[in-house]
Protein backbone atom coordinates (compact mmCIF):
# COMPACT_ATOMS: atom_id res chain seq x y z
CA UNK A 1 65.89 -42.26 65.23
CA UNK A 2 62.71 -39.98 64.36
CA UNK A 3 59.59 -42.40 64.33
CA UNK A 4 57.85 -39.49 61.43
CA UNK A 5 57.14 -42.21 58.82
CA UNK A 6 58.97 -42.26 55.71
CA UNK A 7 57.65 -41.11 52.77
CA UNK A 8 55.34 -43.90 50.93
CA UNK A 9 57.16 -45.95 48.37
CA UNK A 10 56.86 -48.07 44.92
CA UNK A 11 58.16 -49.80 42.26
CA UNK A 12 60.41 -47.71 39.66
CA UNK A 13 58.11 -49.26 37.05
CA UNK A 14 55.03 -47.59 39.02
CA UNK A 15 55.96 -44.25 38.73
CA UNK A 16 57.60 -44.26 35.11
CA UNK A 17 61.03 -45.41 36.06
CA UNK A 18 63.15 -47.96 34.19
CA UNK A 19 64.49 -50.23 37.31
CA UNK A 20 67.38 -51.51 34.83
CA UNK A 21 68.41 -47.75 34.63
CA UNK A 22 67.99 -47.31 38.40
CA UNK A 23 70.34 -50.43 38.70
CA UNK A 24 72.92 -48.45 36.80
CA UNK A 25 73.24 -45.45 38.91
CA UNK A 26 73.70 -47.72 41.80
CA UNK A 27 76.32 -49.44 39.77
CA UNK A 28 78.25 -46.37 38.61
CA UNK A 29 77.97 -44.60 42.29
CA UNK A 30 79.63 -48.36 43.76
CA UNK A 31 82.21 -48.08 41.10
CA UNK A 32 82.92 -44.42 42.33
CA UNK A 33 83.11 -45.99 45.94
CA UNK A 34 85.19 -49.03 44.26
CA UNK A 35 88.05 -46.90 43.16
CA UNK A 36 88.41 -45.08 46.29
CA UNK A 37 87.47 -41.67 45.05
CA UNK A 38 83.98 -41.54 46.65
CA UNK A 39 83.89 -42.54 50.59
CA UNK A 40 79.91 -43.49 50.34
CA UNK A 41 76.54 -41.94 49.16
CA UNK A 42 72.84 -41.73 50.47
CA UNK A 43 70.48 -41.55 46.62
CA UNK A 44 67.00 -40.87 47.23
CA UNK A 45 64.27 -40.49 43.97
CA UNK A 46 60.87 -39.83 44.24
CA UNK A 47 58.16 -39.01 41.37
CA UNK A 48 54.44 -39.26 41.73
CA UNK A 49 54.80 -38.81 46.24
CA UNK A 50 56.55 -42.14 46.36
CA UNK A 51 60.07 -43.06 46.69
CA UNK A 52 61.54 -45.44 44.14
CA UNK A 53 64.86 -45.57 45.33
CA UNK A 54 66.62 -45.11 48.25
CA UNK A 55 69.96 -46.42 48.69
CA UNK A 56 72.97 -46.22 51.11
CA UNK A 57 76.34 -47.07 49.52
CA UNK A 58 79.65 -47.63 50.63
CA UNK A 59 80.76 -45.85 53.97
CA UNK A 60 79.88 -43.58 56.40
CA UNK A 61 82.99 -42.92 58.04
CA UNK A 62 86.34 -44.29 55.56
CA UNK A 63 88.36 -43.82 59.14
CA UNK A 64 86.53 -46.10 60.91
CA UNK A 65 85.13 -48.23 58.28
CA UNK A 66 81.58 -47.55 59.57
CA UNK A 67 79.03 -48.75 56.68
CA UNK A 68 76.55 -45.80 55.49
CA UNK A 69 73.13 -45.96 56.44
CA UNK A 70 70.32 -44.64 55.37
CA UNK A 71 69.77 -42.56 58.42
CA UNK A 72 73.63 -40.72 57.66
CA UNK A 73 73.55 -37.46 59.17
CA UNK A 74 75.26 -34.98 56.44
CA UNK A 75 76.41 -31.32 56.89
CA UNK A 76 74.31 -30.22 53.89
CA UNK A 77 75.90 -26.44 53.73
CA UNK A 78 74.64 -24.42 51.45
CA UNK A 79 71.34 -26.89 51.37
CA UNK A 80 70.22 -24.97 54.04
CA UNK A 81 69.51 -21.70 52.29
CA UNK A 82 66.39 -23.14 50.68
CA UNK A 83 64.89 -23.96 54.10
CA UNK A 84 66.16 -20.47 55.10
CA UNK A 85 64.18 -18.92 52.91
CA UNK A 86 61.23 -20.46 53.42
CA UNK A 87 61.39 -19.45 56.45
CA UNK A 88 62.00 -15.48 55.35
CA UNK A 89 58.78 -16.57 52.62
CA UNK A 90 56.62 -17.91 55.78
CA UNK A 91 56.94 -14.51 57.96
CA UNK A 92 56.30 -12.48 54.12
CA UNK A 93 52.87 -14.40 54.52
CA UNK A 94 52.10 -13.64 58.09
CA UNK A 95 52.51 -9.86 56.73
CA UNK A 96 55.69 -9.65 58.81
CA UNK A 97 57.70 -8.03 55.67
CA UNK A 98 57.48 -6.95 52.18
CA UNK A 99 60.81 -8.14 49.71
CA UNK A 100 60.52 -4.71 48.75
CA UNK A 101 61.50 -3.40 51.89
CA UNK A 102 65.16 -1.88 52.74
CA UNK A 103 67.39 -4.70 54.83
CA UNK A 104 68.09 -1.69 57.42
CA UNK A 105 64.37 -1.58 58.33
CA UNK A 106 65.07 -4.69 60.23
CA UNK A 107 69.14 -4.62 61.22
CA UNK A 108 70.30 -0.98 61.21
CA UNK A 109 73.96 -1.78 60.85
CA UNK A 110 72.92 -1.92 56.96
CA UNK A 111 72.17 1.37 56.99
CA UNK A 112 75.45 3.03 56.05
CA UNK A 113 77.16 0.54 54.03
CA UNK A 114 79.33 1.62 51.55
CA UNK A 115 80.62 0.07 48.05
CA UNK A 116 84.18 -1.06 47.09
CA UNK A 117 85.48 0.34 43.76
CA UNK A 118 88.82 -0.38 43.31
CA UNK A 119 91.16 2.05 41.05
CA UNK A 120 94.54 1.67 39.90
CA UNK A 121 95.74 -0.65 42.46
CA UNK A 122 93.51 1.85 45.43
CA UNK A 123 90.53 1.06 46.97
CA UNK A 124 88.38 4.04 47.34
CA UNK A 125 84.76 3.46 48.79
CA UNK A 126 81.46 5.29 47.69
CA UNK A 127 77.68 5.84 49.68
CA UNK A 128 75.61 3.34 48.37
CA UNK A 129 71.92 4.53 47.08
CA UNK A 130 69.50 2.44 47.43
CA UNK A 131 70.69 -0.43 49.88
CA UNK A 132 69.48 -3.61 49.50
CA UNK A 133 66.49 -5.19 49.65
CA UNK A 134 65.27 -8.67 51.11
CA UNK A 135 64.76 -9.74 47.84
CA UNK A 136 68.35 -8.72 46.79
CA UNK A 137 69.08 -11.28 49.61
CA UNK A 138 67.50 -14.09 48.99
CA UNK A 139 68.15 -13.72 44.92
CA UNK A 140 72.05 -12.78 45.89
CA UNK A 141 72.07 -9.52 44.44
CA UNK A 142 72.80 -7.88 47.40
CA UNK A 143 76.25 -6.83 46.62
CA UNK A 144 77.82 -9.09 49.47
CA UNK A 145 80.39 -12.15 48.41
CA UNK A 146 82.32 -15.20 49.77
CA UNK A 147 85.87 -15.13 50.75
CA UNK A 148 86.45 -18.17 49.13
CA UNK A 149 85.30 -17.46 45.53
CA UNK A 150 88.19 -14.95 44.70
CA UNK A 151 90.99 -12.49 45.73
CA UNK A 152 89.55 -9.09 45.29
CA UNK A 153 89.85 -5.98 48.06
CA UNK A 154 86.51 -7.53 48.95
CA UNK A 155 86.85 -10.92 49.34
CA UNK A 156 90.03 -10.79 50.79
CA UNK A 157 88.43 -8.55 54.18
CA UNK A 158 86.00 -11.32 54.40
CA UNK A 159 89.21 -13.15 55.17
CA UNK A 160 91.03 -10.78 57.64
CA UNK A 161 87.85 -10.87 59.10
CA UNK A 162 87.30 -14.27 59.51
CA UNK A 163 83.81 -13.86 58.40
CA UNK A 164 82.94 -17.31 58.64
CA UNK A 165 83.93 -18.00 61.95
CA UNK A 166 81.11 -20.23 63.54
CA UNK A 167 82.35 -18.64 67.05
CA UNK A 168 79.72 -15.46 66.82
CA UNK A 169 76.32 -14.82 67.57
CA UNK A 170 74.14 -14.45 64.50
CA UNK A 171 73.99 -10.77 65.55
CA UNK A 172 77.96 -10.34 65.95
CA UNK A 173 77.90 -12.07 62.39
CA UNK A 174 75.67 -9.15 61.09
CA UNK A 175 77.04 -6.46 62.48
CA UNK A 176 80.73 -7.54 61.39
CA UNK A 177 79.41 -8.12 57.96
CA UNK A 178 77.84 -5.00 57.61
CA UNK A 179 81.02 -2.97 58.69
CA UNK A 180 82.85 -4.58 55.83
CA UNK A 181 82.04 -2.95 52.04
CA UNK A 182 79.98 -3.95 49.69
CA UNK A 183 81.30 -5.82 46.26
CA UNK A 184 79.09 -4.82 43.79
CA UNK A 185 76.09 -1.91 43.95
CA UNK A 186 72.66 -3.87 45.28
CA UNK A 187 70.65 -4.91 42.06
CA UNK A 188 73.42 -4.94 39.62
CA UNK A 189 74.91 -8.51 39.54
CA UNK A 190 74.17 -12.34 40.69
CA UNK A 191 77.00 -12.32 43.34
CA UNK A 192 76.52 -15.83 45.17
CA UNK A 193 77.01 -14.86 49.07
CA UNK A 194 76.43 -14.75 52.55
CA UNK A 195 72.93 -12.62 51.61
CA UNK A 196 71.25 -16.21 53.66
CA UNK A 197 72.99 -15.55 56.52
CA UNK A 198 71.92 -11.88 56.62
CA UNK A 199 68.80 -13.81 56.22
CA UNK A 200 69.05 -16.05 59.10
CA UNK A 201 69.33 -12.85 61.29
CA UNK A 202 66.37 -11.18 59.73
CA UNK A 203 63.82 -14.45 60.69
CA UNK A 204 65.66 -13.96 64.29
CA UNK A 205 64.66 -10.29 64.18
CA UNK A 206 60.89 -10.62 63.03
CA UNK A 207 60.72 -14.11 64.86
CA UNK A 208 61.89 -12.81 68.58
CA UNK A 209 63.83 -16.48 68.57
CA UNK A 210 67.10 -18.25 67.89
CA UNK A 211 66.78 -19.33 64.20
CA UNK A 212 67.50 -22.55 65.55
CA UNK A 213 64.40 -22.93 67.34
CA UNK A 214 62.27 -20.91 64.75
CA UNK A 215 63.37 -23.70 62.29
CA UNK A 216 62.78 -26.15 64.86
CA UNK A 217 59.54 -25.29 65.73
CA UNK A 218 58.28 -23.32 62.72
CA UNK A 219 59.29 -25.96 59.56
CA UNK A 220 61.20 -29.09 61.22
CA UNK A 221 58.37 -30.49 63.70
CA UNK A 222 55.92 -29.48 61.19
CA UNK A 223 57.22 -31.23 58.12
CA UNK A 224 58.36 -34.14 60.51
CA UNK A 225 61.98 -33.12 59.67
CA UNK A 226 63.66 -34.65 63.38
CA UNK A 227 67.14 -35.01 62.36
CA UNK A 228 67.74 -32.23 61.17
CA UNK A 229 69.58 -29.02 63.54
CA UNK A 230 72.71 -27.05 63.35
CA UNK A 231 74.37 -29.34 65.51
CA UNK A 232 74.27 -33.07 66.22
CA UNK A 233 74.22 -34.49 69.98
CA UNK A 234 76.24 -36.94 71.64
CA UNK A 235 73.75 -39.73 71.47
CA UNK A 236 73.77 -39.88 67.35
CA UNK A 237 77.72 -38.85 66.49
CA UNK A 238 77.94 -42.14 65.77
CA UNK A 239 75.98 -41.68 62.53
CA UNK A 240 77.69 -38.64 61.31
CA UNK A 241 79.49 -38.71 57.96
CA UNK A 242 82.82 -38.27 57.37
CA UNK A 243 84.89 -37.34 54.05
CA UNK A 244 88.48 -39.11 53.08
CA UNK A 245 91.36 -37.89 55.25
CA UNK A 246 93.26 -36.70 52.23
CA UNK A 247 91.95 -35.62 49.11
CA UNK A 248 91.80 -38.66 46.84
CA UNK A 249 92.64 -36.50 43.49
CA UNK A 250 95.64 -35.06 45.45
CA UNK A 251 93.75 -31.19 46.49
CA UNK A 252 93.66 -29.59 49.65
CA UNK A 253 91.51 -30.94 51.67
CA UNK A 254 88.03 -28.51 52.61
CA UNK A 255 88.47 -28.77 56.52
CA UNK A 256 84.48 -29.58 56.84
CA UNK A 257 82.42 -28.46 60.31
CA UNK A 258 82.80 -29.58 63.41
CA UNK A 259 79.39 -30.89 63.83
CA UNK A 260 79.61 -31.99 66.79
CA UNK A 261 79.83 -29.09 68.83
CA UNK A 262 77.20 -26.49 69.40
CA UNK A 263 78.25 -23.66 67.16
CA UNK A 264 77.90 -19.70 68.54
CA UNK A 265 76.62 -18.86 64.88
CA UNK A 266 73.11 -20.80 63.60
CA UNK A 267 74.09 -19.81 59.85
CA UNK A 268 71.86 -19.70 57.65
CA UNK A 269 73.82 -19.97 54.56
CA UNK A 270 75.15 -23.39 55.50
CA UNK A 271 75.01 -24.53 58.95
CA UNK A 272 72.72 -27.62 59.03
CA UNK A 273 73.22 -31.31 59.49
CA UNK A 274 70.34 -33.26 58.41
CA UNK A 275 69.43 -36.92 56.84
CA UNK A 276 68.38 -38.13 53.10
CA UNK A 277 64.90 -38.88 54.55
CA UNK A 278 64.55 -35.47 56.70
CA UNK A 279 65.67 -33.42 52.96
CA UNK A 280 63.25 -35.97 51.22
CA UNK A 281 60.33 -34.56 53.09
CA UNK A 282 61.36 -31.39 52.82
CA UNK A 283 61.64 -31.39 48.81
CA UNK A 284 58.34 -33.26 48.66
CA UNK A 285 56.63 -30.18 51.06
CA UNK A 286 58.15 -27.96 48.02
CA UNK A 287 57.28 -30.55 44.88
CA UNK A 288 53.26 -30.18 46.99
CA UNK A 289 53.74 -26.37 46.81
CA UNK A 290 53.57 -25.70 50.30
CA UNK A 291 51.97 -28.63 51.75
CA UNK A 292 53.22 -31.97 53.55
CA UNK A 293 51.32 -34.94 55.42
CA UNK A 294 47.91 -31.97 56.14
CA UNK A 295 50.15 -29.39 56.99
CA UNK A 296 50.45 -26.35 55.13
CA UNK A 297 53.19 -23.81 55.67
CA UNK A 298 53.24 -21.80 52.42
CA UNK A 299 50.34 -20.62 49.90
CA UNK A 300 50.86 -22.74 46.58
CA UNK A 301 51.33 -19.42 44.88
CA UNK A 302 53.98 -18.24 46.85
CA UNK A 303 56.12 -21.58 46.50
CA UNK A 304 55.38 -20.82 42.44
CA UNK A 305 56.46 -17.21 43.20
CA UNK A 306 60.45 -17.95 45.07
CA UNK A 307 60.84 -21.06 42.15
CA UNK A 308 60.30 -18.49 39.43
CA UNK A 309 63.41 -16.64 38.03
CA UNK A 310 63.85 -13.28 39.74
CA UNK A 311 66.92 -12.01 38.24
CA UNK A 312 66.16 -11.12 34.59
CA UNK A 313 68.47 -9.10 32.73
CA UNK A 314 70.90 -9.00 36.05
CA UNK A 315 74.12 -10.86 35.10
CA UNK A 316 76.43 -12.92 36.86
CA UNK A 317 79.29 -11.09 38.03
CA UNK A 318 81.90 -12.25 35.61
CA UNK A 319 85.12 -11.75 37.57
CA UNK A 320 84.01 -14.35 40.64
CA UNK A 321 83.59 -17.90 41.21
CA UNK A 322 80.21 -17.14 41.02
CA UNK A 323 80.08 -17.61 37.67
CA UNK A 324 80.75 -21.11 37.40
CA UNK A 325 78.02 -21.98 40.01
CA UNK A 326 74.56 -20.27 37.28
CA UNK A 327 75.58 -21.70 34.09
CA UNK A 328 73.60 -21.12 30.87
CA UNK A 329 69.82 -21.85 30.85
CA UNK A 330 69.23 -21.00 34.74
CA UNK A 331 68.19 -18.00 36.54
CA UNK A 332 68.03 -17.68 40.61
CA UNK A 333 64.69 -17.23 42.50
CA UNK A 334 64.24 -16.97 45.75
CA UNK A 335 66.59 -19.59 47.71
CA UNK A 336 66.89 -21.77 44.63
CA UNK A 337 68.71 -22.13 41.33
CA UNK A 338 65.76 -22.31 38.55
CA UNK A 339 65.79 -23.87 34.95
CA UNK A 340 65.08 -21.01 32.52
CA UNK A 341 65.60 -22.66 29.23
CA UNK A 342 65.13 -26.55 28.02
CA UNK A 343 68.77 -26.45 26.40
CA UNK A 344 71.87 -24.76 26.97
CA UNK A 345 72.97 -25.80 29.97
CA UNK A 346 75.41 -29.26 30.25
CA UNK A 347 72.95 -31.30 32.39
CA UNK A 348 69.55 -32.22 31.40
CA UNK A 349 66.12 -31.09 32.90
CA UNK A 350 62.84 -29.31 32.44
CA UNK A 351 62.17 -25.31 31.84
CA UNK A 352 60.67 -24.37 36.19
CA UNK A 353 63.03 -27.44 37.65
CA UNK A 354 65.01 -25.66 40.89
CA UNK A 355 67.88 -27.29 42.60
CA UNK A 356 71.08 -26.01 44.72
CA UNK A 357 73.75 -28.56 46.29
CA UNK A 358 76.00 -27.71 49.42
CA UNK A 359 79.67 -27.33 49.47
CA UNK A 360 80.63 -30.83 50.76
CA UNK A 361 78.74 -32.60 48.18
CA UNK A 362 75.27 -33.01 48.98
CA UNK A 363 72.64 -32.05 46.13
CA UNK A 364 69.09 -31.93 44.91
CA UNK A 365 66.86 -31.29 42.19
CA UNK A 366 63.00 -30.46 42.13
CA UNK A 367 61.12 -30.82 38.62
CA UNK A 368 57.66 -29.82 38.64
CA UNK A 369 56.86 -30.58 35.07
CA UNK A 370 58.33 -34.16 35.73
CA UNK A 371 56.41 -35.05 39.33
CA UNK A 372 60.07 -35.79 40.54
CA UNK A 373 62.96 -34.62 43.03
CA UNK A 374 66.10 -36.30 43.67
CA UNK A 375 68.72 -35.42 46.49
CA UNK A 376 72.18 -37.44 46.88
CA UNK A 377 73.94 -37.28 50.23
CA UNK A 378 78.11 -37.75 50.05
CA UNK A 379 80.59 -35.89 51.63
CA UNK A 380 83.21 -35.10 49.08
CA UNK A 381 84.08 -31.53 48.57
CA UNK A 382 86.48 -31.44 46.05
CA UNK A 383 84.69 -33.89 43.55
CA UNK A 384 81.28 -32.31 43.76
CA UNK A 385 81.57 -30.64 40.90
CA UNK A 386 81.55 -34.30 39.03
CA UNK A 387 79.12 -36.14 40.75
CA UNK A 388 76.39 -33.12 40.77
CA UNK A 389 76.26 -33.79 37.00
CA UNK A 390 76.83 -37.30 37.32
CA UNK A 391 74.27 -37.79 39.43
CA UNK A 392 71.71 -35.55 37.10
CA UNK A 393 72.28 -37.17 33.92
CA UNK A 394 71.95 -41.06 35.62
CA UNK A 395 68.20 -40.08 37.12
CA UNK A 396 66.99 -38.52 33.65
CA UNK A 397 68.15 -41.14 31.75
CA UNK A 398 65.99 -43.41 34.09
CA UNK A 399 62.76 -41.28 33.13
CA UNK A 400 60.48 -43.87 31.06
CA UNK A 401 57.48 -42.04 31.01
C-alpha cells in the first residue's frame, strides 16, 4: 500500500455533480456485475481537484471470489502510451530531441525500412523516403500496425513474428520490428500501432536506463504514482484483477498478461499494471497541465501542445481495425485521442477533451473545458467496447453545472 495521499475529495453537489445521477451509474455498473457479464469495476470522477466518487464494485478475482478494492491492481494496456509519451514530451523539453527529427537518428535499424505494397495477390516492397518521424510515432502515423487489427501481408508477419512476445529486450523488440515492412508510407494514414513501443526504446536510448526505471524514477515517484510498474511482486498478487474464465457473451477469450512475472520486454504500448488512485493522479498531473502536488514535469504549453489534434487532413486507414477505434469528431495528438468537434461522434463530450482506454477494459477521459476526468478500472476485454460508452454517457449525464 503506497502511503502518497489520495487525491482531496467532496461532495458531488460541491463540484456540480447530481449525487442522484452518481447513484445511477453505480446502479447500472452493479446490474452489469448482477447479470454476470461484468466480473467487477474500480469508477473514479473528479472535477474541480477533488474526487466525488470513487467506488469498487463487485469482484476482483470471479475465481476466487475475492471482493474488488479500491487499491485493484489492473493491467491498463494501451493506458500506458499516454504516460509513455510524456515521457518522450519530458526529454523534448530537456532539448534531448526535436519531433521533427528522423526515428533512425536515435535506433539505426529504422534506417532502411522498406514499405509493403501488395499487387495482384504479390507482395513487392519499395525504399521508403522520408522515414518516420517521432511525431509520426507518437500520433501513429508511422506506417507500423498491430497483428491483431487485420489479415494483410503486414499484419500477418507481425504474427509469424510473434511481435508481441513479452520474452525480448526492448532493443530485440526494435530491431525485430524494424526488419519487418512498413504498412502504409510515414505521414499518410492514422494506423493505430506499436509506434509507443518504438517509443519506449527511444526514452531508453536518450535516457541511458531501463524504461522501467526512467518511469519509475522520472514520472511515478514524482507524481506519487507507487503502484504502478510493468510487473507486480509477490507481496501484492493478491490484489491483482482477474477477468471471467470464459467469455460471458460466448467469444474467445483475450488470454490477458501474466502480470506476475517480470517480463523481458518493458512495452511501452501496453505493459503496465497500475491502480484507480495511481491513474487518478496521473490524469489530474495532465487536467493541471503539467503539474501535481508542487511538482512540475511538463511546461503547461507543452501539455496544450500533445492534447491538440496533430493529424489534420491525414485519414484513418480505412481497410484496418483502426478505424473503428477514431470515430467521427476526434483527431489524435500526441499519446491521446482528442475531441475535435462538439457533435458527431456517438458519446458525448467537449471540443479539447482527450481520452484512450486499454485493451482489457480499463478507460479514461480528460475534459479541460469541464474541470473533470474520469477513469473506470474492469477487466473485460471483449465487452469494452460497451462499457467505454456506457461509462461516458452515465458521467455526463451527472454534469449539473
Amino acid at each position: 500500500m503506497s502511503s502518497t495521499p489520495i487525491l482531496p475529495t467532496a461532495e458531488p453537489a460541491e463540484v456540480g455533480l447530481s449525487a442522484q445521477r452518481l447513484d445511477r451509474l453505480r446502479l447500472v455498473l452493479q446490474s452489469e456485475i448482477d447479470r454476470q457479464r461484468l466480473p467487477g469495476a474500480v469508477a473514479l470522477i473528479a472535477r474541480r481537484g477533488k474526487v466525488a466518487l470513487f467506488e469498487a464494485l463487485g469482484q476482483q478475482d470471479p475465481a476466487a471470489g475475492t471482493p474488488m478494492a479500491r487499491d485493484s491492481l489492473f493491467r491498463i494496456y494501451s493506458m500506458t502510451k499516454p504516460i509513455v509519451s510524456v515521457a518522450v514530451m519530458m526529454l523534448l523539453e530537456q532539448g534531448r530531441l526535436l519531433l521533427s527529427d528522423p526515428v533512425s537518428k536515435y535506433l539505426p535499424e529504422y534506417a532502411q525500412q522498406q514499405l509493403a505494397v501488395e499487387r495482384h495477390g504479390s507482395l513487392e516492397l519499395q525504399p521508403v523516403t522520408p522515414g518516420a518521424t517521432v511525431q509520426d510515432l507518437l500520433r501513429h502515423t508511422a506506417g507500423l500496425t498491430y497483428e491483431f487489427l487485420g489479415l494483410s501481408a503486414v499484419q500477418r508477419q507481425y504474427g509469424a513474428a510473434r511481435i508481441g512476445s513479452r520474452e525480448r529486450s526492448n532493443a530485440e523488440f526494435s530491431q525485430a520490428l524494424a526488419a519487418l515492412p512498413l504498412m502504409a508510407q510515414p505521414g499518410s494514414v492514422w494506423e493505430y500501432s506499436r509506434a509507443t513501443d518504438v517509443l519506449g526504446r527511444l526514452v531508453e536510448v536518450l535516457g541511458g536506463q531501463p524504461l522501467g526505471e526512467f518511469l519509475h524514477q522520472q514520472i511515478f515517484e514524482p507524481l506519487g504514482m507507487r503502484e504502478t510498474g510493468f510487473w507486480v511482486p509477490p507481496e501484492h498478487h493478491g490484489r491483482i484483477a482477474e477477468p471471467f474464465a470464459r467469455d460471458p457473451d460466448g467469444g474467445v477469450q483475450m488470454q490477458l498478461f501474466e502480470a506476475r512475472q517480470r517480463p523481458q520486454m518493458e512495452s511501452g504500448g501496453g505493459g503496465l499494471v497500475s491502480t484507480a488512485m495511481d491513474y487518478a493522479r496521473f490524469l489530474q498531473f495532465m487536467l493541471n497541465k503539467g503539474e501535481l502536488g508542487g511538482v512540475r514535469l511538463l511546461g503547461p504549453r507543452i501539455v496544450d501542445w500533445m492534447t491538440a489534434d496533430h493529424l489534420g487532413t491525414i485519414p484513418v486507414n480505412p481497410h484496418s481495425g483502426s478505424a473503428t477505434l477514431l470515430t467521427p469528431g476526434h483527431g489524435f495528438g500526441l499519446g491521446f485521442a482528442v475531441r475535435t468537434a462538439p457533435g458527431l461522434s456517438a458519446v458525448p463530450g467537449s471540443v479539447g477533451s482527450y481520452f484512450w482506454g486499454g485493451i482489457a477494459g480499463t478507460t479514461f477521459f480528460v475534459d479541460p473545458a469541464e474541470d473533470l476526468f474520469a477513469l473506470m478500472m474492469i477487466q473485460a476485454p471483449n465487452q469494452r467496447e460497451h462499457y467505454r460508452p456506457l461509462f461516458r454517457d452515465l458521467v455526463y449525464a451527472a454534469l449539473m453545472e
